[in-house]
Protein backbone atom coordinates (compact mmCIF):
# COMPACT_ATOMS: atom_id res chain seq x y z
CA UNK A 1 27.62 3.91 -29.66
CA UNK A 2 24.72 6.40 -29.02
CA UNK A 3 23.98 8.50 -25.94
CA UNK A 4 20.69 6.01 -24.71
CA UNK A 5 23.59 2.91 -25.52
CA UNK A 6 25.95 4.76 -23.45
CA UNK A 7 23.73 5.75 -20.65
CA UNK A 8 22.27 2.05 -20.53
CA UNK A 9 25.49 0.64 -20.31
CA UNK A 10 26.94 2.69 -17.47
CA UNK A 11 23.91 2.02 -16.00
CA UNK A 12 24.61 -1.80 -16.05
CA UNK A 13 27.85 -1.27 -14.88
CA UNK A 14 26.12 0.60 -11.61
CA UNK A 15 23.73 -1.98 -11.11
CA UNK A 16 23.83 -5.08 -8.95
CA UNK A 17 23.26 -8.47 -10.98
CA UNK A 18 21.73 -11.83 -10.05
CA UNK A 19 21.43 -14.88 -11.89
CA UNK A 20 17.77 -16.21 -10.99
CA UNK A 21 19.16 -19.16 -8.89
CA UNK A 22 20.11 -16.66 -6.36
CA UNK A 23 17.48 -14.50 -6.83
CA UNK A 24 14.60 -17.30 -5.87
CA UNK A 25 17.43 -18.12 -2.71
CA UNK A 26 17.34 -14.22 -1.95
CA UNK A 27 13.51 -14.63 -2.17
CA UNK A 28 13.28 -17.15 0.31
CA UNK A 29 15.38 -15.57 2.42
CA UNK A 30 12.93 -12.68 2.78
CA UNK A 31 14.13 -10.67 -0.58
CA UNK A 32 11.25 -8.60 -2.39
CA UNK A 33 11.35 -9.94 -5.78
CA UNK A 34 8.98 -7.68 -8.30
CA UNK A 35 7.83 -8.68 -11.82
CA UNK A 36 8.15 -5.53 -13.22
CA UNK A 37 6.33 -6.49 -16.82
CA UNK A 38 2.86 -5.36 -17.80
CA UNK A 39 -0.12 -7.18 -16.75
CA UNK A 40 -0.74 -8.85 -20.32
CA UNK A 41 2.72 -10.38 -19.83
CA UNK A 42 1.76 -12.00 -16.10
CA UNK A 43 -0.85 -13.81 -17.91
CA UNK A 44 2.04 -16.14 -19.02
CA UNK A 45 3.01 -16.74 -15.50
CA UNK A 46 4.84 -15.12 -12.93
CA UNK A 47 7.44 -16.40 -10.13
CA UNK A 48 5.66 -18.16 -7.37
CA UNK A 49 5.07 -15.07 -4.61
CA UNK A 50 6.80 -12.55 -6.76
CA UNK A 51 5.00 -9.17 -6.24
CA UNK A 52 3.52 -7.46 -9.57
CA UNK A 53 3.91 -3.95 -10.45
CA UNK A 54 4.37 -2.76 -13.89
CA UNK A 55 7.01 -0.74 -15.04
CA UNK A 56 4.49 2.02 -16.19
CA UNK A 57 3.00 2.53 -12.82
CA UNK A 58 6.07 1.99 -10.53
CA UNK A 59 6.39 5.72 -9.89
CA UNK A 60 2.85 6.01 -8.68
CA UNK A 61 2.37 2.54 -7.00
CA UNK A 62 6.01 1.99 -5.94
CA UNK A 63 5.52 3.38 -2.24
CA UNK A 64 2.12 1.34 -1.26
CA UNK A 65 4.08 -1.73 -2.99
CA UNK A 66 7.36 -1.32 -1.20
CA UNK A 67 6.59 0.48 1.73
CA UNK A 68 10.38 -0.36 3.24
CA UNK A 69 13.41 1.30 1.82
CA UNK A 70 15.53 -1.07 3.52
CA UNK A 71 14.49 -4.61 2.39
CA UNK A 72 16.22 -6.01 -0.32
CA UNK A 73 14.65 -5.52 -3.74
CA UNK A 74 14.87 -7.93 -7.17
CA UNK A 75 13.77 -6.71 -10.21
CA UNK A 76 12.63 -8.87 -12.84
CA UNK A 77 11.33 -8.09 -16.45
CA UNK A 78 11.31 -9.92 -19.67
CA UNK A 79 14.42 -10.29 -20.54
CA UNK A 80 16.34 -7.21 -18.20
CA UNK A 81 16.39 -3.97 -19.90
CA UNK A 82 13.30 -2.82 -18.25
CA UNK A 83 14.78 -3.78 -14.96
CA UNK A 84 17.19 -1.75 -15.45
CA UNK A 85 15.41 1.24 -15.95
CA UNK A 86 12.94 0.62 -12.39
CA UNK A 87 16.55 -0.14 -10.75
CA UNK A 88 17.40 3.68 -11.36
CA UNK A 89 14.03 4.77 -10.10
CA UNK A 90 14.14 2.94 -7.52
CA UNK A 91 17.60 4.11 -6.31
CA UNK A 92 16.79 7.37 -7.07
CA UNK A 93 13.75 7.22 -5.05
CA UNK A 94 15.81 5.71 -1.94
CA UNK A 95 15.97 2.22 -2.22
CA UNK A 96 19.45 0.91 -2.17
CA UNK A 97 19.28 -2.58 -1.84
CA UNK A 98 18.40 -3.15 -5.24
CA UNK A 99 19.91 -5.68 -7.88
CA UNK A 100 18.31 -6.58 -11.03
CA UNK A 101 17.68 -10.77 -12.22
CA UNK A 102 19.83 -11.64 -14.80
CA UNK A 103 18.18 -12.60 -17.85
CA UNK A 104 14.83 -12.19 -16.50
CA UNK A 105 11.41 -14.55 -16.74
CA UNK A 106 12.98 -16.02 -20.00
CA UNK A 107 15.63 -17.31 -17.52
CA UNK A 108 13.26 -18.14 -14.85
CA UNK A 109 11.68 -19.86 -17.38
CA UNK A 110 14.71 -21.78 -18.68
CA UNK A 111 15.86 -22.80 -15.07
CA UNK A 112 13.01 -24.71 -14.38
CA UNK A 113 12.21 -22.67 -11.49
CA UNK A 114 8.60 -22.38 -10.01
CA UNK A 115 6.32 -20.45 -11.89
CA UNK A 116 2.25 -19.86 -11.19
CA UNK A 117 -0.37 -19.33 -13.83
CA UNK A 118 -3.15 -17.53 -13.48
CA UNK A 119 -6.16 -20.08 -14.01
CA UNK A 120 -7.51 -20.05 -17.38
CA UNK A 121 -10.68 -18.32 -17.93
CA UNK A 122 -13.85 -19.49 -19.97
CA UNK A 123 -14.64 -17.84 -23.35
CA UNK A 124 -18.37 -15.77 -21.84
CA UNK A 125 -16.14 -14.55 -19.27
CA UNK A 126 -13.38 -13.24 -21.65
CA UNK A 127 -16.04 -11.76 -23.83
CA UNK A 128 -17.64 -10.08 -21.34
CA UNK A 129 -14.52 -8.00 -19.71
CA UNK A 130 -12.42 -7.98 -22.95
CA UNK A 131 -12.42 -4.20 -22.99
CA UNK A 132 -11.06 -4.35 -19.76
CA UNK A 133 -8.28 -6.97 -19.67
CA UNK A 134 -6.93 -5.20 -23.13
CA UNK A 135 -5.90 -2.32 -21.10
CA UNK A 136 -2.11 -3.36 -19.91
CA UNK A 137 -2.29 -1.77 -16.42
CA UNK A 138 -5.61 -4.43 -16.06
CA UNK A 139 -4.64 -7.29 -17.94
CA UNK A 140 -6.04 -10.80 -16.90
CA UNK A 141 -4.59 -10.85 -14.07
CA UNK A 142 -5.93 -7.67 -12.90
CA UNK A 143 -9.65 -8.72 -13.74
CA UNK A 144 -8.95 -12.26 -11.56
CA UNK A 145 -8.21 -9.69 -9.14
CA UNK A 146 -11.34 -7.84 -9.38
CA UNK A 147 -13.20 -11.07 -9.31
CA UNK A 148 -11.91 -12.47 -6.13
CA UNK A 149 -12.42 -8.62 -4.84
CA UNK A 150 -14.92 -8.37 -2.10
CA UNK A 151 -16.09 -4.41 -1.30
CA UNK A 152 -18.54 -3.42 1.50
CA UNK A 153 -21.05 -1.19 0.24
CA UNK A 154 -23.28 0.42 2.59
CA UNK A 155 -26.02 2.46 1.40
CA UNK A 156 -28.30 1.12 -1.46
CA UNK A 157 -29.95 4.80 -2.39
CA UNK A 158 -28.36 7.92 -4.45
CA UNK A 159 -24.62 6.95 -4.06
CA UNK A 160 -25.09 3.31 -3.80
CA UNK A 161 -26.79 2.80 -6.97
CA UNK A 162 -24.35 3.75 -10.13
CA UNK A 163 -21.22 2.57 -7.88
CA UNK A 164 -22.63 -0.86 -7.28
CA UNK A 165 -24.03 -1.10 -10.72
CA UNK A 166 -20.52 -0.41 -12.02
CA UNK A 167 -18.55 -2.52 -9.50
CA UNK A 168 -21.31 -5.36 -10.44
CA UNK A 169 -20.65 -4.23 -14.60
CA UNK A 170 -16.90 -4.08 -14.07
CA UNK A 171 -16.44 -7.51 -12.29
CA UNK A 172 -16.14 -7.26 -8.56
CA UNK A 173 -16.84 -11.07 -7.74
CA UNK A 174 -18.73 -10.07 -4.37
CA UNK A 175 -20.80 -6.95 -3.06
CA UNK A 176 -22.21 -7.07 0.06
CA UNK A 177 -24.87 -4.74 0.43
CA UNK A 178 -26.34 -3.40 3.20
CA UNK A 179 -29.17 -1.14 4.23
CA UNK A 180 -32.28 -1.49 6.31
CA UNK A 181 -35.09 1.35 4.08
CA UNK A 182 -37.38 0.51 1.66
CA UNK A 183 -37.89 1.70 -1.78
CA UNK A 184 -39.89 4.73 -1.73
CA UNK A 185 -41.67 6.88 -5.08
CA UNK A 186 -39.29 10.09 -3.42
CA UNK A 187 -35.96 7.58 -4.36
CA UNK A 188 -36.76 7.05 -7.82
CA UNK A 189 -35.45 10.16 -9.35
CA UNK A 190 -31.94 9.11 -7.96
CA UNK A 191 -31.84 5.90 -6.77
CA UNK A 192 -30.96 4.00 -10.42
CA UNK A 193 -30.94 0.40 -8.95
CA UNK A 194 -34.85 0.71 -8.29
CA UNK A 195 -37.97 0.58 -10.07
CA UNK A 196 -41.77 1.92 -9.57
CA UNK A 197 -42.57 -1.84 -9.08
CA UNK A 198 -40.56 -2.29 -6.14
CA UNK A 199 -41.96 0.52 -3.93
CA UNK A 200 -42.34 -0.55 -0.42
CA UNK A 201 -39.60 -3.89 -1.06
CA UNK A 202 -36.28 -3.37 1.33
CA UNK A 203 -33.66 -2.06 -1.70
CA UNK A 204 -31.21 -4.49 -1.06
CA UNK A 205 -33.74 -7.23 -2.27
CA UNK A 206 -34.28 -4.78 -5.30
CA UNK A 207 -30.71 -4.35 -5.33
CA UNK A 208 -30.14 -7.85 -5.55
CA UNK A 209 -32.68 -8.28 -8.65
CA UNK A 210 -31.21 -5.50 -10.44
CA UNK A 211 -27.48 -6.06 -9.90
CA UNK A 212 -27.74 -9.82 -10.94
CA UNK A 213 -29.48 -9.32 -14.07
CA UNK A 214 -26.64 -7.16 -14.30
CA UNK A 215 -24.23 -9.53 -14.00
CA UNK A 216 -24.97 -12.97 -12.97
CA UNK A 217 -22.12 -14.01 -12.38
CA UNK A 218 -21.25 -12.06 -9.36
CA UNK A 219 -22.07 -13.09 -5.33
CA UNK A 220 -24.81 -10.06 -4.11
CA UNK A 221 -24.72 -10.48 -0.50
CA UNK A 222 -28.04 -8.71 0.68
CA UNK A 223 -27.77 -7.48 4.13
CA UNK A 224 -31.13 -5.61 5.81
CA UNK A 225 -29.78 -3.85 8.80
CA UNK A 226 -28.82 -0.90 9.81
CA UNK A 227 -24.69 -0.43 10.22
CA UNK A 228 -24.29 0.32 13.95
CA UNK A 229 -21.13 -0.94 16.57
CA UNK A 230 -22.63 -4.89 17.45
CA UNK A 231 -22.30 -5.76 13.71
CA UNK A 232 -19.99 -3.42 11.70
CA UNK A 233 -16.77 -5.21 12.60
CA UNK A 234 -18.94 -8.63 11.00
CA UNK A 235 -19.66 -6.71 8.29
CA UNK A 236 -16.37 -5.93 7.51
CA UNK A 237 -14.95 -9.05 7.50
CA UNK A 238 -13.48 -10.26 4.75
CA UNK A 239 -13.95 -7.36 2.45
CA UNK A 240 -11.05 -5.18 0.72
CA UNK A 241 -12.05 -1.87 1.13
CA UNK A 242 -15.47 -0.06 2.26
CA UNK A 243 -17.54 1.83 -0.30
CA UNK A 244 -19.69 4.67 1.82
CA UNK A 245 -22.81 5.53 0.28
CA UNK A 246 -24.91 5.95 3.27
CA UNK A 247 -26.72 9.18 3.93
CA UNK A 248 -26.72 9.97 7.75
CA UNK A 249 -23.89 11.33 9.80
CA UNK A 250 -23.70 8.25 12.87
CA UNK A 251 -23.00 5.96 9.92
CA UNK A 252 -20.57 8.04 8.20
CA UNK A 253 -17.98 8.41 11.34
CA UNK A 254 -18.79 4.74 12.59
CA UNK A 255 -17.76 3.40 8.93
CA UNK A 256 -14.88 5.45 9.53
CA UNK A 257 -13.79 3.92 12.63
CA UNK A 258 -13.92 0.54 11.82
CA UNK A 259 -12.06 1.45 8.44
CA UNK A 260 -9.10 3.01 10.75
CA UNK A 261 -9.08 -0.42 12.70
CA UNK A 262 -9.13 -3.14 10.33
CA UNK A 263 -6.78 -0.83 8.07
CA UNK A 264 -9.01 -0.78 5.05
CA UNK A 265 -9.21 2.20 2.84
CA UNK A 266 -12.48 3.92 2.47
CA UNK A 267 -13.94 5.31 -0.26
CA UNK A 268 -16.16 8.18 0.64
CA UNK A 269 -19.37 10.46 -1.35
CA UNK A 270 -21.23 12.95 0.04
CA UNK A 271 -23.75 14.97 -1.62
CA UNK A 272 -26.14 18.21 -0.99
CA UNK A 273 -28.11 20.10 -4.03
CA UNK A 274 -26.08 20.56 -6.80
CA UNK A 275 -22.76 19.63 -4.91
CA UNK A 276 -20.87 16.63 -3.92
CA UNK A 277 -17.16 15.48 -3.06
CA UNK A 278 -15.59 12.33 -2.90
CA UNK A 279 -12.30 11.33 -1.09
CA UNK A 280 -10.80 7.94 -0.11
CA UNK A 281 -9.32 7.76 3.72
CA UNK A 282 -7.14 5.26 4.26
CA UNK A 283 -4.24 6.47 6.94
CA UNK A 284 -3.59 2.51 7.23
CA UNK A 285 -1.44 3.29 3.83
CA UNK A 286 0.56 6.01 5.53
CA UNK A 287 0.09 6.40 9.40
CA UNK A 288 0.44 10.53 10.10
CA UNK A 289 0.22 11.18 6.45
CA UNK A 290 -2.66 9.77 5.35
CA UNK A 291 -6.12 11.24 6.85
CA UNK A 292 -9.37 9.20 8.16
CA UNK A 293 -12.80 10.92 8.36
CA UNK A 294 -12.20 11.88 11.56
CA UNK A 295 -8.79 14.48 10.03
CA UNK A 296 -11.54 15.92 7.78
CA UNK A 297 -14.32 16.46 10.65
CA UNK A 298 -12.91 15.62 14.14
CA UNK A 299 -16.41 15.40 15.98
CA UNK A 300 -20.20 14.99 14.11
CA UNK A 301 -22.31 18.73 15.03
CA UNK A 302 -25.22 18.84 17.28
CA UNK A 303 -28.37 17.17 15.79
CA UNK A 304 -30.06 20.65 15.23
CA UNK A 305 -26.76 21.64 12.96
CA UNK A 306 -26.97 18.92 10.55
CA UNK A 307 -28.86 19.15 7.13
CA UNK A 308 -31.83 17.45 6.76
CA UNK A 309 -31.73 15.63 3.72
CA UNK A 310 -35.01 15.31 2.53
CA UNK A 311 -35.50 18.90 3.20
CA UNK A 312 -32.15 20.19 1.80
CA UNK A 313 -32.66 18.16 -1.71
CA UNK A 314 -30.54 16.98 -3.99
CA UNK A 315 -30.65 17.34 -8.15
CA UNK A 316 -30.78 13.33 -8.97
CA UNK A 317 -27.43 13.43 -11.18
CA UNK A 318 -25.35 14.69 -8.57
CA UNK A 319 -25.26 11.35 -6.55
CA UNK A 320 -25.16 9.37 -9.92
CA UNK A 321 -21.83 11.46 -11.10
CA UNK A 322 -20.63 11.01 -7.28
CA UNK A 323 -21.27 7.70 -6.86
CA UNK A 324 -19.47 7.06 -10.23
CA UNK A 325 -16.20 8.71 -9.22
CA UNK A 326 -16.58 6.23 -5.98
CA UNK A 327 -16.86 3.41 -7.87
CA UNK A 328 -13.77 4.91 -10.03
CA UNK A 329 -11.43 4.77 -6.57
CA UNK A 330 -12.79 1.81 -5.89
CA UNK A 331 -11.64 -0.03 -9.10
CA UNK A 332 -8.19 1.35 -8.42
CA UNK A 333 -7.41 0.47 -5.28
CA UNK A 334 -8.43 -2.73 -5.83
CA UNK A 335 -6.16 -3.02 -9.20
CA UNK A 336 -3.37 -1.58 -7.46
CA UNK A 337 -3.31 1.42 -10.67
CA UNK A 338 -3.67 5.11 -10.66
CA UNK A 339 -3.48 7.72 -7.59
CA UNK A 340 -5.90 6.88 -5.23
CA UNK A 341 -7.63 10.57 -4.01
CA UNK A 342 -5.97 9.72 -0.40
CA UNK A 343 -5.41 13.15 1.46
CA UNK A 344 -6.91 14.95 -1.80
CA UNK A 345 -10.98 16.52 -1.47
CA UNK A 346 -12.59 16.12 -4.88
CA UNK A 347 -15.02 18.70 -4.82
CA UNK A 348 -17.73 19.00 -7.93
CA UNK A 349 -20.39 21.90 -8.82
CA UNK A 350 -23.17 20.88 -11.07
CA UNK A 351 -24.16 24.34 -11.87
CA UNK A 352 -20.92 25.46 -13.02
CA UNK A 353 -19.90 22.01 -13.80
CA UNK A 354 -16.63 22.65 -12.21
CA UNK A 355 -13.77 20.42 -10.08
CA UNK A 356 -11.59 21.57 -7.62
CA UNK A 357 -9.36 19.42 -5.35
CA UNK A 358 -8.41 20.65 -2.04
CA UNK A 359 -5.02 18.97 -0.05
CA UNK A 360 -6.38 17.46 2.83
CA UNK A 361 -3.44 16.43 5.24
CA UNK A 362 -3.83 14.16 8.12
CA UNK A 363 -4.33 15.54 11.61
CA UNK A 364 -2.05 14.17 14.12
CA UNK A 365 -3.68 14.69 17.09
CA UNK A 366 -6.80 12.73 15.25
CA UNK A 367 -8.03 10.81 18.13
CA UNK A 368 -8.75 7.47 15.70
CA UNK A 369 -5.38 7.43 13.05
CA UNK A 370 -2.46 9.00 14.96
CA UNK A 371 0.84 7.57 14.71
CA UNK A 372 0.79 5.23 18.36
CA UNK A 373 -3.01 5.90 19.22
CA UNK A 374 -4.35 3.08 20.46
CA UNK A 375 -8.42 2.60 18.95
CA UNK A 376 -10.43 3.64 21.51
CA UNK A 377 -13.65 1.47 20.51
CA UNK A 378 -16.73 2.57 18.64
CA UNK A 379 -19.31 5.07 19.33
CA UNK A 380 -22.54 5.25 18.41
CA UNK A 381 -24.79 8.58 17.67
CA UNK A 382 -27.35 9.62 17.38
CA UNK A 383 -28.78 9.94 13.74
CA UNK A 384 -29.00 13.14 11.93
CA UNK A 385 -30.85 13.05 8.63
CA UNK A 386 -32.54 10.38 7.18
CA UNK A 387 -34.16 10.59 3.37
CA UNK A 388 -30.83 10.18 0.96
């Protein structure tokens, strides 16, 4: 017998066993049971209301997946071997209710037991995102995902335009944008989704026109307003997470606020010359770990303090390589794959084309996302900078 035969069969001695009856009893009784397969395999089916998280991302997923150590977890794979191997993780990483299905979907399978399958999709529609479903940690099931995926995005101009036109390109079945400017000749050597045409048309019109000749078959929910506290909590509704690419400070920590209350990660850009950074706050995912906005800049600075941004300026691929890196976070949170940039700064320098990533911790005396604070309603200021 070799050393990996040995291991794996001490390991099965160590681990708690199910056969699948009592595993979908377990379920119903309030059990976590995770398909641990890759996402090409769920495309065959997977246990009615099992949870899905591969075995190659469980390290890096396992903690927004399974946010209580205490509740009783099931492992399933193929046929058990891999289940095995996320049953010492998992143990090792504090669980200890864990017990791995016998015999795994090929049993589930074989019992007769209920299994759901993810709809069949149409030949265009496979063409179209087949260089995305090959990758296992997207899969078909991962691009269903993406299509029934619905992402605020507020701000049609610098940041707005290569992170919808990727979220549009990549499948995101509905973008509602919202803005209240116009297209002006000053955008244009930014603001991608526009044309010289459309000068003086609101851009979420030309937004509309540009993102479904993109992608027709996408929902572009145009929205001409400005975001303020009567309608952000409407505008919110419904979506997943918030993409920020507006360009004035009173939108910024308002967007923030309402993120912290509905519990919806945001995924923030902010750019200046030949900088820009991009985070995602989302202290819904970890309460006192996790920062908001608010962690990063408690209070917005007196109107006379903040940059101008017409005057400041901006070099037009800045936003486009900041907006992309948005619309990168976005696509993984709503997969469920990767490490989110959640209390991490991504800071970028065009002139010395350089990264650096700064820890950003949450604050937990923040007056919006402290552990216990109650939301103390919305607030809105007055605007800074206008121009992005």
């Amino acid at each position: 017998m070799s050393t990996r035969e040995r291991w794996m069969s001490e390991l099965r001695a160590a681990t708690p066993h199910v056969d699948v009856r009592e595993a979908l009893r377990r379920q119903q009784a309030g059990s976590v049971l995770l398909d641990v397969r890759e996402a090409q395999e769920w495309a065959e089916g997977s246990p009615v209301d099992a949870r899905k998280l591969a075995r190659s991302q469980l390290e890096f997923q396992v903690e927004a997946a399974l946010p209580q150590t205490e509740n009783e977890v099931l492992l399933l794979c193929a046929a058990g071997a891999r289940a095995l191997l996320c049953a010492e993780t998992l143990m090792r990483l504090g669980y200890r209710r864990v017990a791995v299905v016998e015999g795994g979907f090929r049993a589930w399978q074989a019992a007769g037991l209920p299994v759901a399958v993810p709809e069949a999709a149409d030949p265009l529609w496979q063409r179209r995102y087949a260089r995305q479903m090959v990758l296992p940690e997207i899969g078909q099931e991962g691009q269903q995902r993406l299509r029934q995926s619905r992402v605020l995005m507020v701000g049609a101009g610098g940041l707005g335009s290569p992170a919808a036109l990727y979220l549009a390109a990549a499948g995101v079945g509905s973008l509602r944008m919202v803005d209240d400017d116009r297209v002006d000749l000053s955008n244009l050597q930014r603001q991608v989704l526009h044309t010289t045409a459309r000068v003086g048309r609101a851009k979420v019109q030309s937004a509309v026109e540009t993102l479904s000749a993109l992608n027709p078959d996408i929902q572009i929910e145009a929205v001409n307003e400005r975001v303020h506290s009567g309608n952000v909590d409407e505008l919110l509704a419904g979506c997943q997470l918030v993409l920020d690419g507006s360009d004035n400070l009173p939108t910024r920590y308002l967007l923030s606020d309402a993120a912290v209350k509905h519990s919806l990660p945001l995924v923030y850009g902010a750019v200046e010359r030949f900088s820009g950074q991009v985070s995602v706050f989302h202290p819904g995912s970890a309460r006192g770990d996790a920062p908001c906005y608010r962690c990063l800049f408690p209070e917005p600075p007196a109107p006379d303090q903040a940059p101008n941004c017409a005057e400041v300026g901006v070099l037009g691929v800045v936003p486009g390589i900041i907006g992309l890196l948005q619309a990168n976070e976005a696509l993984k949170l709503l997969l469920g794959i990767g490490q989110p940039l959640i209390g991490r700064l991504l800071l970028f320098d065009a002139l010395a084309m350089q990264f650096r990533e700064l820890r950003l911790p949450a604050d937990r005396e923040c007056a919006l996302c402290a552990p216990g604070r109650t939301f103390p309603g919305y607030v809105d200021y007055a605007h800074f900078c206008a121009g992005g």
